[in-house]
N, C-alpha and C. Protein backbone atom coordinates (compact mmCIF):
# COMPACT_ATOMS: atom_id res chain seq x y z
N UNK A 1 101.09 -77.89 76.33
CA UNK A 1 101.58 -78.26 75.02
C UNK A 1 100.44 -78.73 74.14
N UNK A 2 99.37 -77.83 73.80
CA UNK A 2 98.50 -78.45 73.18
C UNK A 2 99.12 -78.16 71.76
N UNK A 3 98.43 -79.36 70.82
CA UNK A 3 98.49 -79.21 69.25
C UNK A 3 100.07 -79.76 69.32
N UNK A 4 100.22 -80.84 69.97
CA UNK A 4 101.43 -81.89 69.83
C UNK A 4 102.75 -81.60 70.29
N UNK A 5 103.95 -82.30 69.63
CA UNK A 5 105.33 -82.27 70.91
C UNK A 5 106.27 -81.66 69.63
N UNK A 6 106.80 -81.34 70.61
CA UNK A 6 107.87 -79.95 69.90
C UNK A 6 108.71 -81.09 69.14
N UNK A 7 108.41 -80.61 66.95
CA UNK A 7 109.51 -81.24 66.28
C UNK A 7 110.59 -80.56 65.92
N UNK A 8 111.02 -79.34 66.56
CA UNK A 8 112.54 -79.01 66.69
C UNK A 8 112.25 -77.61 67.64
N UNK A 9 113.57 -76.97 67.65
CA UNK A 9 113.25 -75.71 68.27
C UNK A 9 114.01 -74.53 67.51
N UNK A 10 113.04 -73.37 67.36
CA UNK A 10 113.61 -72.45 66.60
C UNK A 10 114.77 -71.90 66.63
N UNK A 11 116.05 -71.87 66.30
CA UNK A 11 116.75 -71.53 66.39
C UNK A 11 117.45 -69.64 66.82
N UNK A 12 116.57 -69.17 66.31
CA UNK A 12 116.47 -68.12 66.45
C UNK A 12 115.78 -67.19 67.61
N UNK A 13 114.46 -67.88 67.64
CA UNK A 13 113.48 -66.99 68.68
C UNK A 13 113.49 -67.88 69.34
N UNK A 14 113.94 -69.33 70.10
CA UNK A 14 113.94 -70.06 70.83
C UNK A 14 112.78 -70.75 71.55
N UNK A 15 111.59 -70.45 70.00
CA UNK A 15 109.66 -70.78 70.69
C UNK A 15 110.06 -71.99 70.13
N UNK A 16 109.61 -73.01 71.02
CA UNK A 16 109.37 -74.54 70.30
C UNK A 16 108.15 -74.75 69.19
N UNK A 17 108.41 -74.97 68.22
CA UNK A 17 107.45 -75.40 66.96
C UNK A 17 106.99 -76.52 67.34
N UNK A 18 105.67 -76.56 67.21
CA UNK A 18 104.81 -78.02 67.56
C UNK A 18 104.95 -78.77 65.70
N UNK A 19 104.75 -79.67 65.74
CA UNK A 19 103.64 -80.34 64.32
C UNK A 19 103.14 -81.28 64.93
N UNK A 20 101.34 -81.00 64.30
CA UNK A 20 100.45 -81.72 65.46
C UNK A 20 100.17 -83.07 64.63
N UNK A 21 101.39 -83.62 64.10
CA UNK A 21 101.49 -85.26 63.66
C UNK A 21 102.71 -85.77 63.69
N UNK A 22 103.40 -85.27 64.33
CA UNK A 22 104.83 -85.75 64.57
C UNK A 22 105.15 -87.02 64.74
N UNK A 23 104.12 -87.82 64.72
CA UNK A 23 103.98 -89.78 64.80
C UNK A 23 103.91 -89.72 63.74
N UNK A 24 103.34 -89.57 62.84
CA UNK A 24 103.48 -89.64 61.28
C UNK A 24 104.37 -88.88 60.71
N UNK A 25 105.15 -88.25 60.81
CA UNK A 25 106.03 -87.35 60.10
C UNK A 25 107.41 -88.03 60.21
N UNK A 26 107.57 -88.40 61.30
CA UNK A 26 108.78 -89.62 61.96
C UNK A 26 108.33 -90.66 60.49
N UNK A 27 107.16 -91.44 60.74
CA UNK A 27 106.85 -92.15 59.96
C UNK A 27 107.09 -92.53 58.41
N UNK A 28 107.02 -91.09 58.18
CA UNK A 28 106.42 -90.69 56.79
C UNK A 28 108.70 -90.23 56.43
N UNK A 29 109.04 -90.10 57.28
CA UNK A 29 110.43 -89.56 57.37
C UNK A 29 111.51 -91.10 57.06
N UNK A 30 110.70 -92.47 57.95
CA UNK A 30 111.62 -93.65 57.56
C UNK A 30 111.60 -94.23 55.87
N UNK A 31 110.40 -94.08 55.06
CA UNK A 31 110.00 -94.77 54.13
C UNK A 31 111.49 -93.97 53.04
N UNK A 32 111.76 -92.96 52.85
CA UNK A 32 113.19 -92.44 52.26
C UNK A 32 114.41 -92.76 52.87
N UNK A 33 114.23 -92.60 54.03
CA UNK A 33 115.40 -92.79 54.14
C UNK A 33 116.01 -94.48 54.33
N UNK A 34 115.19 -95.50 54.39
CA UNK A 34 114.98 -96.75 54.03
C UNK A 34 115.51 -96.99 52.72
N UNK A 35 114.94 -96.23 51.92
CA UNK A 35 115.22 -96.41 50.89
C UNK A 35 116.02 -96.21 49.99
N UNK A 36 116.62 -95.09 49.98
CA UNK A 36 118.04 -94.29 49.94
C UNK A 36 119.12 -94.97 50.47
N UNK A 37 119.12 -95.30 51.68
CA UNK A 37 120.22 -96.34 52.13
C UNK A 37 120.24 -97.78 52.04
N UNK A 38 118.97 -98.36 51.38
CA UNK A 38 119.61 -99.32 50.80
C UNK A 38 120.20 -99.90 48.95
N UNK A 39 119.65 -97.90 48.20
CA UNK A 39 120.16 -97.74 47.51
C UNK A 39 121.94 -97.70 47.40
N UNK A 40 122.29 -97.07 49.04
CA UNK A 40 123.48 -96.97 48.97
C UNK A 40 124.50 -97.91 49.65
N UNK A 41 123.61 -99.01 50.20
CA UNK A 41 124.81 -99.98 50.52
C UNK A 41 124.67 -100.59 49.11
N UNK A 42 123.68 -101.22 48.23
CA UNK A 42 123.53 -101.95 47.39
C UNK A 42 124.96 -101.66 46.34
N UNK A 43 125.60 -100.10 46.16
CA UNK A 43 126.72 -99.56 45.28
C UNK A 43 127.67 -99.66 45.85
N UNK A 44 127.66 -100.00 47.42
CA UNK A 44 128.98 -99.70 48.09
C UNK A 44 129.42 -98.29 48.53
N UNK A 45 128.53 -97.64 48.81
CA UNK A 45 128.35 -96.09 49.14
C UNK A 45 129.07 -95.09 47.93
N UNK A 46 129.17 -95.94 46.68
CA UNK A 46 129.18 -95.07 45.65
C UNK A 46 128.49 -94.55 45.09
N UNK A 47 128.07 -93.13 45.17
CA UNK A 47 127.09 -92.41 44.79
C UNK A 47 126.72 -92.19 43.27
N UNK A 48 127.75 -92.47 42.69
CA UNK A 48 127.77 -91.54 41.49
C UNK A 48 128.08 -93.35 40.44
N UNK A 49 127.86 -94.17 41.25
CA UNK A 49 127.41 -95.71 40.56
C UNK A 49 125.68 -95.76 40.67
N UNK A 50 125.82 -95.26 41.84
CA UNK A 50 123.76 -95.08 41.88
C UNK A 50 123.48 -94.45 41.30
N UNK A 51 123.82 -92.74 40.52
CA UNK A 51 123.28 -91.90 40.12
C UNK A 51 122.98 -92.86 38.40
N UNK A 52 123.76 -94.02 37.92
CA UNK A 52 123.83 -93.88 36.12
C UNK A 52 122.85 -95.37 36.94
N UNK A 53 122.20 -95.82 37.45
CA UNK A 53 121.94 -97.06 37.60
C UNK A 53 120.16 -97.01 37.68
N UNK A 54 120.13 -96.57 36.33
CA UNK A 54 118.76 -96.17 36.20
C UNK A 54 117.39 -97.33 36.77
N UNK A 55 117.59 -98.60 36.46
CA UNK A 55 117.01 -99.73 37.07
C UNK A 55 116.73 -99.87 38.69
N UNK A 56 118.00 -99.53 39.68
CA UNK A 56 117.93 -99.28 41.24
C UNK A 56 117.07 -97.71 41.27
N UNK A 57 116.99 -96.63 40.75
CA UNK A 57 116.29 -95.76 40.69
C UNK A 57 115.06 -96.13 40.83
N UNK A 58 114.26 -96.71 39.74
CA UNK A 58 113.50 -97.45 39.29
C UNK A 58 112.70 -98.04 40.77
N UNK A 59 113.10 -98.90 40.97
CA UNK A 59 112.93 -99.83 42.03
C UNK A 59 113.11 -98.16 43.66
N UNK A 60 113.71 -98.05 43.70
CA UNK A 60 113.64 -96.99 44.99
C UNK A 60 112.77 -96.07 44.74
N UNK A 61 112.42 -95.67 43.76
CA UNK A 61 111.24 -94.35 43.69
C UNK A 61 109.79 -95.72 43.90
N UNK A 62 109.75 -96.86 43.02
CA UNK A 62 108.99 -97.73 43.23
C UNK A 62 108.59 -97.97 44.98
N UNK A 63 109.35 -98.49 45.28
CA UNK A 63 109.24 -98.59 46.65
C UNK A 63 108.64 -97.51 47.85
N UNK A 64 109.65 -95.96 47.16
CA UNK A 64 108.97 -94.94 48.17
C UNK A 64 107.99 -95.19 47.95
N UNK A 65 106.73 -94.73 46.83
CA UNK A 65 105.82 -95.18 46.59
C UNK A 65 105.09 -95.84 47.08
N UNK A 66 105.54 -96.86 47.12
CA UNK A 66 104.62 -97.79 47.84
C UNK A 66 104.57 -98.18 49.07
N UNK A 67 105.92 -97.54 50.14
CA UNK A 67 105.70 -97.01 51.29
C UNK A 67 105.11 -96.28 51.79
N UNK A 68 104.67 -95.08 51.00
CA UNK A 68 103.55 -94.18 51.23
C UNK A 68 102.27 -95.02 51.50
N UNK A 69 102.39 -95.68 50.22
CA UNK A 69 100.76 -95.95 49.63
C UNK A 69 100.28 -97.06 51.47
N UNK A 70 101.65 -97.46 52.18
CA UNK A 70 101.27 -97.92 53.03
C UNK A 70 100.72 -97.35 54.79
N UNK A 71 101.14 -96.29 54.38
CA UNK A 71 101.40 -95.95 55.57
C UNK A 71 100.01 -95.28 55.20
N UNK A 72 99.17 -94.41 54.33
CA UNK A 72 98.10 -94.55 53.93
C UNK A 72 96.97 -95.21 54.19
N UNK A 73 97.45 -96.73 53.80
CA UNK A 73 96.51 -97.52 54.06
C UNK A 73 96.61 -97.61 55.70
N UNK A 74 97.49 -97.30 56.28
CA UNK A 74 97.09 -97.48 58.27
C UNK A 74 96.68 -95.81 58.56
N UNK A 75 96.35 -95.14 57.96
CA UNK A 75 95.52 -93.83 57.91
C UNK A 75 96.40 -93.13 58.37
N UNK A 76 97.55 -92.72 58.62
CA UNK A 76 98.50 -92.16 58.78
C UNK A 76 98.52 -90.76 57.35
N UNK A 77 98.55 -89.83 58.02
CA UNK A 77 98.61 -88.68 57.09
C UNK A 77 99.93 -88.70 56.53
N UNK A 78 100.04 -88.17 55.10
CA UNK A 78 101.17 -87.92 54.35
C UNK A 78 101.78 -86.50 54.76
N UNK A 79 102.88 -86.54 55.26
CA UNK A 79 103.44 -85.34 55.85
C UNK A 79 104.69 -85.35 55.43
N UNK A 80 105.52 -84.33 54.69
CA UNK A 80 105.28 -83.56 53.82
C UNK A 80 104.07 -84.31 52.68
N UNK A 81 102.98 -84.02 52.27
CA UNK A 81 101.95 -84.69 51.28
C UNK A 81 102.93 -84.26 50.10
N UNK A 82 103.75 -83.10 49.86
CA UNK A 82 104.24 -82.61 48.61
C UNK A 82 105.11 -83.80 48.33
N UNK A 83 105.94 -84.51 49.19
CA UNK A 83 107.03 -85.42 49.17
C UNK A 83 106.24 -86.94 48.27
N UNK A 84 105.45 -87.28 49.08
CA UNK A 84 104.68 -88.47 48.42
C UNK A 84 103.97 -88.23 47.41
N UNK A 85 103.48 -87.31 47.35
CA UNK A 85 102.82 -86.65 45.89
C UNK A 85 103.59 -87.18 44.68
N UNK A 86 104.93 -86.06 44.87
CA UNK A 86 105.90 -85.98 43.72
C UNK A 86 105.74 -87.19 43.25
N UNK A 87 106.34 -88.40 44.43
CA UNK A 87 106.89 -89.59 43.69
C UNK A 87 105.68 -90.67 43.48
N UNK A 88 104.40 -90.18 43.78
CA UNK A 88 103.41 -90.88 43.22
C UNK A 88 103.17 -90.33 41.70
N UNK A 89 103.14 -89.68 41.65
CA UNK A 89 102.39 -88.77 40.08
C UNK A 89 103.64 -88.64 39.19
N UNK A 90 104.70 -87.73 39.82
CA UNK A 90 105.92 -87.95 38.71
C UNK A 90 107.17 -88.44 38.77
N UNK A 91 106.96 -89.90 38.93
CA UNK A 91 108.29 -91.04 39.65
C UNK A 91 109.44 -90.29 38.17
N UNK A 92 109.29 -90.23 37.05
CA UNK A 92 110.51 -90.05 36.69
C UNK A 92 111.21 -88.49 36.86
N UNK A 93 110.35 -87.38 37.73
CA UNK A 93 110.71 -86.23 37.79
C UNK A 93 111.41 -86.63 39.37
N UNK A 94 111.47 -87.18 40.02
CA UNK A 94 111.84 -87.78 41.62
C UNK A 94 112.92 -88.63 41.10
N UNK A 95 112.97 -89.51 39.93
CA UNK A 95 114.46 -90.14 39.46
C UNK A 95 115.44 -89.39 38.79
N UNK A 96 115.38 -88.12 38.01
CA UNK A 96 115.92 -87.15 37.75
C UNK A 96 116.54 -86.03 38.82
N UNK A 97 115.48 -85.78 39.95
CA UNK A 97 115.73 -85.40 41.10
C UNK A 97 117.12 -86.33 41.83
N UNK A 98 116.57 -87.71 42.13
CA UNK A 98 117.28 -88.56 42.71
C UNK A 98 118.92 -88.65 42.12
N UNK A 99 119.14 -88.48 40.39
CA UNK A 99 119.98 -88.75 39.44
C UNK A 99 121.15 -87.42 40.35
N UNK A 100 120.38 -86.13 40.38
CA UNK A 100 121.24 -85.02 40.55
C UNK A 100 121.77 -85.27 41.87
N UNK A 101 120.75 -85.58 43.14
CA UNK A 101 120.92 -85.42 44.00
C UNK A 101 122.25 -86.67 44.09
N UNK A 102 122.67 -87.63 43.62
CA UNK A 102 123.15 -88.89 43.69
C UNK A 102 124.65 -88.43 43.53
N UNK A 103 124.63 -87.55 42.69
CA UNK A 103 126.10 -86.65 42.22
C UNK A 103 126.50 -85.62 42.85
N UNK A 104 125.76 -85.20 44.07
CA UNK A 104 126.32 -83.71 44.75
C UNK A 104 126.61 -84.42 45.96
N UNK A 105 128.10 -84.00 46.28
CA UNK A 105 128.94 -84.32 47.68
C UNK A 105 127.91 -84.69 49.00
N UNK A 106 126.71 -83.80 48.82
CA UNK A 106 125.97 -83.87 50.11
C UNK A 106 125.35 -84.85 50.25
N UNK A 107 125.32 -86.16 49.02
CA UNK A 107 125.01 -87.36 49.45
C UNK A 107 125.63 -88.17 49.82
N UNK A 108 126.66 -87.78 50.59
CA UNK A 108 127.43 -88.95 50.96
C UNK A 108 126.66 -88.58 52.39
N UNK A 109 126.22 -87.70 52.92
CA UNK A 109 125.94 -87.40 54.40
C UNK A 109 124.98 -88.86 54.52
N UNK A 110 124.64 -89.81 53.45
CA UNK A 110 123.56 -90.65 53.82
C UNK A 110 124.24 -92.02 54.32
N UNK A 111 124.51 -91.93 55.58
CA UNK A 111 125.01 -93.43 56.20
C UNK A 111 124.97 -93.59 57.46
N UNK A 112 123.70 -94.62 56.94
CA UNK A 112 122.82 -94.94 58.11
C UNK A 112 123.37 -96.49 58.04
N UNK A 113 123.73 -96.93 59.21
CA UNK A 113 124.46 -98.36 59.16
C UNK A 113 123.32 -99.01 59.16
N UNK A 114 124.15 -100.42 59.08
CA UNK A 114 123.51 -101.68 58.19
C UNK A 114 122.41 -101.72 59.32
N UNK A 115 123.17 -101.92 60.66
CA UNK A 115 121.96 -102.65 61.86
C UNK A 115 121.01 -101.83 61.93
N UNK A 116 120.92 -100.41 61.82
CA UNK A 116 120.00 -99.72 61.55
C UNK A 116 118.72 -99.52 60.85
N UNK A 117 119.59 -99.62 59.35
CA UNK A 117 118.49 -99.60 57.90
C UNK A 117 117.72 -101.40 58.27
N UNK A 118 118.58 -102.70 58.49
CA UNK A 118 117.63 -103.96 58.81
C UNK A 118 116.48 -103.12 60.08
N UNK A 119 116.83 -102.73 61.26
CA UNK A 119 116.18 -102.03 62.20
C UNK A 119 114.55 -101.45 61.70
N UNK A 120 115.25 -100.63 60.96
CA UNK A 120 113.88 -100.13 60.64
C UNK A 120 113.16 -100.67 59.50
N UNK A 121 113.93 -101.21 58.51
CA UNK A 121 113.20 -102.00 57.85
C UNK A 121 112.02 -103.63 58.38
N UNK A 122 112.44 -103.57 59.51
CA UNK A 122 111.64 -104.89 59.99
C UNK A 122 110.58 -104.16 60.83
N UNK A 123 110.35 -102.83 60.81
CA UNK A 123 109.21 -101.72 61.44
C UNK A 123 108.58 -101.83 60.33
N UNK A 124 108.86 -101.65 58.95
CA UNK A 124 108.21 -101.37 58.07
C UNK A 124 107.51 -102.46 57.39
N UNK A 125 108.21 -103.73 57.71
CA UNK A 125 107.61 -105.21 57.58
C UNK A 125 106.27 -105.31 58.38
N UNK A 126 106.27 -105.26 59.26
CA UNK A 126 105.30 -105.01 60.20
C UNK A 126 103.91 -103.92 59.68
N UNK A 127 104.33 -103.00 59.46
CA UNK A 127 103.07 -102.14 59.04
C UNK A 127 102.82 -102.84 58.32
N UNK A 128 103.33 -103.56 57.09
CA UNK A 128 103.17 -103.31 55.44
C UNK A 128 102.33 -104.75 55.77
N UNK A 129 102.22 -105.95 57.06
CA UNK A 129 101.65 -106.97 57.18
C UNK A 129 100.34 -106.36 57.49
N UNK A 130 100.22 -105.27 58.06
CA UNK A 130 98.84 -105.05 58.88
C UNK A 130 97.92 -103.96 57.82
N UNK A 131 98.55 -104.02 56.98
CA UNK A 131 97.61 -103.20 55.91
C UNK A 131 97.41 -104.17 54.59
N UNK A 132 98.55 -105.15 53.97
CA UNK A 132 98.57 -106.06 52.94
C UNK A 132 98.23 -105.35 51.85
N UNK A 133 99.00 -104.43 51.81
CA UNK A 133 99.71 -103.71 50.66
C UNK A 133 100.75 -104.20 49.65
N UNK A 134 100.40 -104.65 48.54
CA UNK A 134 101.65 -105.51 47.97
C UNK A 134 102.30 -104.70 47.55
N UNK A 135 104.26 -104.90 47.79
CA UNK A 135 105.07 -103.62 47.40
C UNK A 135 106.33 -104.05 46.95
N UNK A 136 107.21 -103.65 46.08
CA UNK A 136 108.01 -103.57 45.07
C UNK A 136 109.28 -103.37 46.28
N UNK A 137 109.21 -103.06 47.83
CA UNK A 137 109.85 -102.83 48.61
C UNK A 137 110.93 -103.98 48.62
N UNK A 138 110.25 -105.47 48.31
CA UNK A 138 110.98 -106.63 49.08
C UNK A 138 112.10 -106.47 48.07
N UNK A 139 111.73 -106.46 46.51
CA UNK A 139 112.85 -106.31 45.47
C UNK A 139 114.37 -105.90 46.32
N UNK A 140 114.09 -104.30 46.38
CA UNK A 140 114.92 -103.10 46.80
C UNK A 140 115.69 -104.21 47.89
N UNK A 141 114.81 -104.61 48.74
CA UNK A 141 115.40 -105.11 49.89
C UNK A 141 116.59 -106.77 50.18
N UNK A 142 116.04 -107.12 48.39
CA UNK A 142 116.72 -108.42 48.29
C UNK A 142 118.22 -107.98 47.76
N UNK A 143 117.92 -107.27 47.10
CA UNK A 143 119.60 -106.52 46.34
C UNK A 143 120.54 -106.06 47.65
N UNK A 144 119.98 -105.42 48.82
CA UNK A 144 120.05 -104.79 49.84
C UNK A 144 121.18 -105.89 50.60
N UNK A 145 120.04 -106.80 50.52
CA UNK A 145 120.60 -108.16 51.52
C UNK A 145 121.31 -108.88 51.24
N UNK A 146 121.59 -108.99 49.59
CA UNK A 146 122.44 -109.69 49.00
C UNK A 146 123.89 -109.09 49.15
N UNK A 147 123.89 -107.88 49.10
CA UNK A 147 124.99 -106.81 49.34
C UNK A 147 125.66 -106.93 50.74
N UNK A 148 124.57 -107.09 51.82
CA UNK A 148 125.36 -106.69 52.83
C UNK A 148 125.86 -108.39 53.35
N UNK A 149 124.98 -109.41 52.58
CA UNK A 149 125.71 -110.88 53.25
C UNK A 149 126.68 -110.99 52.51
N UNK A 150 127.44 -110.58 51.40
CA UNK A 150 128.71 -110.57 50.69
C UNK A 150 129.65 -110.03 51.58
N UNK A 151 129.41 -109.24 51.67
CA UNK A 151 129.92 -108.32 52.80
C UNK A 151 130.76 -108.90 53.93
């Protein structure tokens, strides 16, 4: 198995696809979806309250952002680089993105429970100590927390 561990298997021709950063791609894979779900407990898994809530946009493209910018700073390659790109250079073309995506049925597929999103968010506490990256994350995360101790 040289050139890394199989990140899925082809469906078709049944050859296992390597990607030879699959520790970072996992990686590079929590900083959205972190973020997205605590866009969506913060509404109450109403999507289409997140889509007009231009301010939580704001703050979640902020954050991806600056989850990148962390995982960066622990030299971790950007994988997809196109993904962190976007929302570094054109955060309001990724909130427009985010706006549409917020309104099509297929975002409800995003529910990742609470013990989970805290789960991995206290992974991401951790990096973000060992690089001292200051990030717009804790914001996202106070609305987050405020939501789910009402709760």
């Amino acid at each position: 198995m040289e050139g890394g561990v199989p990140a899925y298997v082809n469906q078709i021709s049944t050859i296992p696809i390597y990607h030879e950063y699959i520790d970072a791609r996992l990686k590079n894979h929590i900083v959205p979806v972190i973020a997205l779900n605590f866009v969506t407990v913060i509404h109450e898994r109403q999507m289409k309250k997140t889509a007009w809530d231009d301010k939580l946009l704001r703050q979640m493209t902020a954050a991806m952002d600056e989850g990148f910018r962390v995982l960066e700073a622990l030299r971790y390659p950007l994988t997809p680089a196109a993904q962190a790109s976007l929302i570094h250079k054109r955060p309001a073309l990724m909130r427009l993105f985010m706006k549409i995506y917020q309104r099509m049925p297929i975002s409800r597929l995003v529910d990742g429970s609470v013990g989970e999103i805290v789960a991995l968010s206290c992974v991401f506490h951790l990096w973000k100590e060992q690089c001292r990256v200051p990030t717009p994350w804790d914001q996202l995360e106070k609305r987050f927390e405020a939501k789910v101790n009402r709760s």
